[in-house]
C-alpha atoms as a PDB file:
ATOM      1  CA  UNK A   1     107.544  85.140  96.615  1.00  0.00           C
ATOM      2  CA  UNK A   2     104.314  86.140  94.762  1.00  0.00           C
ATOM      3  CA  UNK A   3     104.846  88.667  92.329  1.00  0.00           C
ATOM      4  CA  UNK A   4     102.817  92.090  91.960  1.00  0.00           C
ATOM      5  CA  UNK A   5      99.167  90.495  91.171  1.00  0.00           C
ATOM      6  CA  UNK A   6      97.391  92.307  88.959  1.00  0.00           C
ATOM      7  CA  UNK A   7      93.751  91.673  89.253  1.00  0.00           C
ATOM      8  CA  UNK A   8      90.876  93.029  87.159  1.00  0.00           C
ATOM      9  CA  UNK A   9      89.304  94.037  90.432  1.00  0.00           C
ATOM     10  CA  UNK A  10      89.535  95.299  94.016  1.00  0.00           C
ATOM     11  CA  UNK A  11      90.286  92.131  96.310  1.00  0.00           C
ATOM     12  CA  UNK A  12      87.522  93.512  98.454  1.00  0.00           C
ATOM     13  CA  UNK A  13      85.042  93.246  95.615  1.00  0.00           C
ATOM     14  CA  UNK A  14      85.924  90.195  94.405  1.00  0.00           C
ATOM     15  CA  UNK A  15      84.921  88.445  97.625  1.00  0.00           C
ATOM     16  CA  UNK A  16      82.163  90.438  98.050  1.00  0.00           C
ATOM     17  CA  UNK A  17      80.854  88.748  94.592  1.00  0.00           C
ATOM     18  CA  UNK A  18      82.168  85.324  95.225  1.00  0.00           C
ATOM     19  CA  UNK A  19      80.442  85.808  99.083  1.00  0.00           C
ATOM     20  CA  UNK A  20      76.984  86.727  96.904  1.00  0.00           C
ATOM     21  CA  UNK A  21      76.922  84.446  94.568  1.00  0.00           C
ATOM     22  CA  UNK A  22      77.391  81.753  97.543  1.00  0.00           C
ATOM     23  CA  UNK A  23      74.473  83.105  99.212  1.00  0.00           C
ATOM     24  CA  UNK A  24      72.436  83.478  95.891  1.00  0.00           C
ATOM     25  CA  UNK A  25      72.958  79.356  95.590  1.00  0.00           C
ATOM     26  CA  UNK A  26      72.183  78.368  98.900  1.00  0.00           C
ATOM     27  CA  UNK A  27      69.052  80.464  98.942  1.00  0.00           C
ATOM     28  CA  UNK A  28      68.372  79.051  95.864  1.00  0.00           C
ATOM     29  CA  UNK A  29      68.597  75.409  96.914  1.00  0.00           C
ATOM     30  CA  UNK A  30      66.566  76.058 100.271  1.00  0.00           C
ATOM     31  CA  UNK A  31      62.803  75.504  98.862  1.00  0.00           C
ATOM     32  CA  UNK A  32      61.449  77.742 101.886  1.00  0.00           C
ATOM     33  CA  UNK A  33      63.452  80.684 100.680  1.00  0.00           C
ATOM     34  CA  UNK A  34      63.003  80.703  97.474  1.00  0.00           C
ATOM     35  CA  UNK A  35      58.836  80.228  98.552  1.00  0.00           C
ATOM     36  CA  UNK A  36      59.429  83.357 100.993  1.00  0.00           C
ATOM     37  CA  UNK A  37      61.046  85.581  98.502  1.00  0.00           C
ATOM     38  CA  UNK A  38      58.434  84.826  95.868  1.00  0.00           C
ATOM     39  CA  UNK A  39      55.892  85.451  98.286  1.00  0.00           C
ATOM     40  CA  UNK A  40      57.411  89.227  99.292  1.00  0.00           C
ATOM     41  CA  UNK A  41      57.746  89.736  95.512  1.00  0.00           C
ATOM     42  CA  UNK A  42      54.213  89.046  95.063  1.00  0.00           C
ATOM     43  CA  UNK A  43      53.039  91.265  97.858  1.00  0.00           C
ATOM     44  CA  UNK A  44      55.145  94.058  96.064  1.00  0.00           C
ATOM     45  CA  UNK A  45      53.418  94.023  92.862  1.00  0.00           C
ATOM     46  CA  UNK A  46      50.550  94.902  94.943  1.00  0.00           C
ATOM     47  CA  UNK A  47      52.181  97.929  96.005  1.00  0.00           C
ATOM     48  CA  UNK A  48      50.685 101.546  95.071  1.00  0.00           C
ATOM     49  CA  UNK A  49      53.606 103.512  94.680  1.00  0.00           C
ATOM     50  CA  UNK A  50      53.366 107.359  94.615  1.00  0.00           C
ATOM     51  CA  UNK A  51      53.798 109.443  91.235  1.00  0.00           C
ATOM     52  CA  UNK A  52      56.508 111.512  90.915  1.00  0.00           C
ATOM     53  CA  UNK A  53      54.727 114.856  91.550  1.00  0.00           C
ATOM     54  CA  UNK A  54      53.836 113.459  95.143  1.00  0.00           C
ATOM     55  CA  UNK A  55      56.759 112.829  96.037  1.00  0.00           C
ATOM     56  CA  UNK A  56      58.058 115.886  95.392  1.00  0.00           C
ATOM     57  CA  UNK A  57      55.175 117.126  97.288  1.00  0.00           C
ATOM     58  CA  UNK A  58      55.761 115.258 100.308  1.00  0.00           C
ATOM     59  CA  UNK A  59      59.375 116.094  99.848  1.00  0.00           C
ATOM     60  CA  UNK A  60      58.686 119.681 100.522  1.00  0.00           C
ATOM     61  CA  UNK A  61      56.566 119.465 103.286  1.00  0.00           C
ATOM     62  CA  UNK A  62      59.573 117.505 105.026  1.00  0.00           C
ATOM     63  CA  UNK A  63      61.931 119.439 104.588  1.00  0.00           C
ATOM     64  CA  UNK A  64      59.329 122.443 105.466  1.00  0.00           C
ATOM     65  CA  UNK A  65      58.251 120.786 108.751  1.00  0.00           C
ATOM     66  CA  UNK A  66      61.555 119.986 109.926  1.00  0.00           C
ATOM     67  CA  UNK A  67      62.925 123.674 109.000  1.00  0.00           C
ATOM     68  CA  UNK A  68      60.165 125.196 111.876  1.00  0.00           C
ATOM     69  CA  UNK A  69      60.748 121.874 114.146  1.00  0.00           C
ATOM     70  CA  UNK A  70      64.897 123.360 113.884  1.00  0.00           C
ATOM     71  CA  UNK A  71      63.736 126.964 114.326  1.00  0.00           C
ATOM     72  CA  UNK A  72      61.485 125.909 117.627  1.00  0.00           C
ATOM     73  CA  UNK A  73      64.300 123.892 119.095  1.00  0.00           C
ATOM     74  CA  UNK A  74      66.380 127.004 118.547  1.00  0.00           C
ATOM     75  CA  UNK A  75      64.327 129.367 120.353  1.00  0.00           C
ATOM     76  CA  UNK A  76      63.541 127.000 123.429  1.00  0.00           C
ATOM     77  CA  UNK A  77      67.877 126.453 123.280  1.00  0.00           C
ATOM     78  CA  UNK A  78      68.330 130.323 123.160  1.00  0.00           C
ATOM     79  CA  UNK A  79      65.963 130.562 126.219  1.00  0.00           C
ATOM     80  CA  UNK A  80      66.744 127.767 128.222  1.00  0.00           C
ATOM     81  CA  UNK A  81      71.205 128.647 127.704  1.00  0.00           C
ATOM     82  CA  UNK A  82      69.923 132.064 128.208  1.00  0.00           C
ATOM     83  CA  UNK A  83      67.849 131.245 131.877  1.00  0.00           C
ATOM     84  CA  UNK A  84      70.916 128.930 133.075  1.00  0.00           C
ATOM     85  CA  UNK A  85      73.750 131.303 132.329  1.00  0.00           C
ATOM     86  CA  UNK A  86      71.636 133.910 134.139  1.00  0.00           C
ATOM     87  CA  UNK A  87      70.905 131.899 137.526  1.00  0.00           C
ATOM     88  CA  UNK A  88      75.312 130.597 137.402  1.00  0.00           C
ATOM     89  CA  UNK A  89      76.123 134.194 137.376  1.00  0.00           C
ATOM     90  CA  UNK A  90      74.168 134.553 140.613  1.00  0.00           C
END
């Protein structure tokens, strides 16, 4: 019988680290990969990414514009349950 295994990590972990590094070495070996990925990390560095103050900017005019969207889907709910529960009680 196998004793009480004491291992330095999770089982699940562990394969999910031997299952990476398996698919770090075969993309490594395949020469179209490795072209691909240096390709998409080439087109990255060409990326403008925002500052921090607009994103915080942006971030605020989501969650504004999404607070009225909720409020108008409210109202047109509140009418719409109100209308149908009128014309069942006729």
């Amino acid at each position: 019988m196998m004793e009480n295994l004491s291992l330095p990590l999770p089982l699940p972990t562990l394969i999910a680290i031997v299952v990476a590094l398996a698919v770090f070495i075969a993309v490594r070996a395949n020469g179209k990969a490795m072209t691909f990925f240096n390709e998409v990390a080439t087109e990255l560095s060409k990326v403008s990414w925002p500052t921090k103050e607009e994103t915080v900017q942006s971030t605020g005019v989501i969650i504004v514009m999404v607070g009225i969207a909720s409020i108008i889907m409210f109202l047109y709910d509140t009418f719409w349950g109100t209308v149908t529960s009128r014309l069942l009680k006729l």
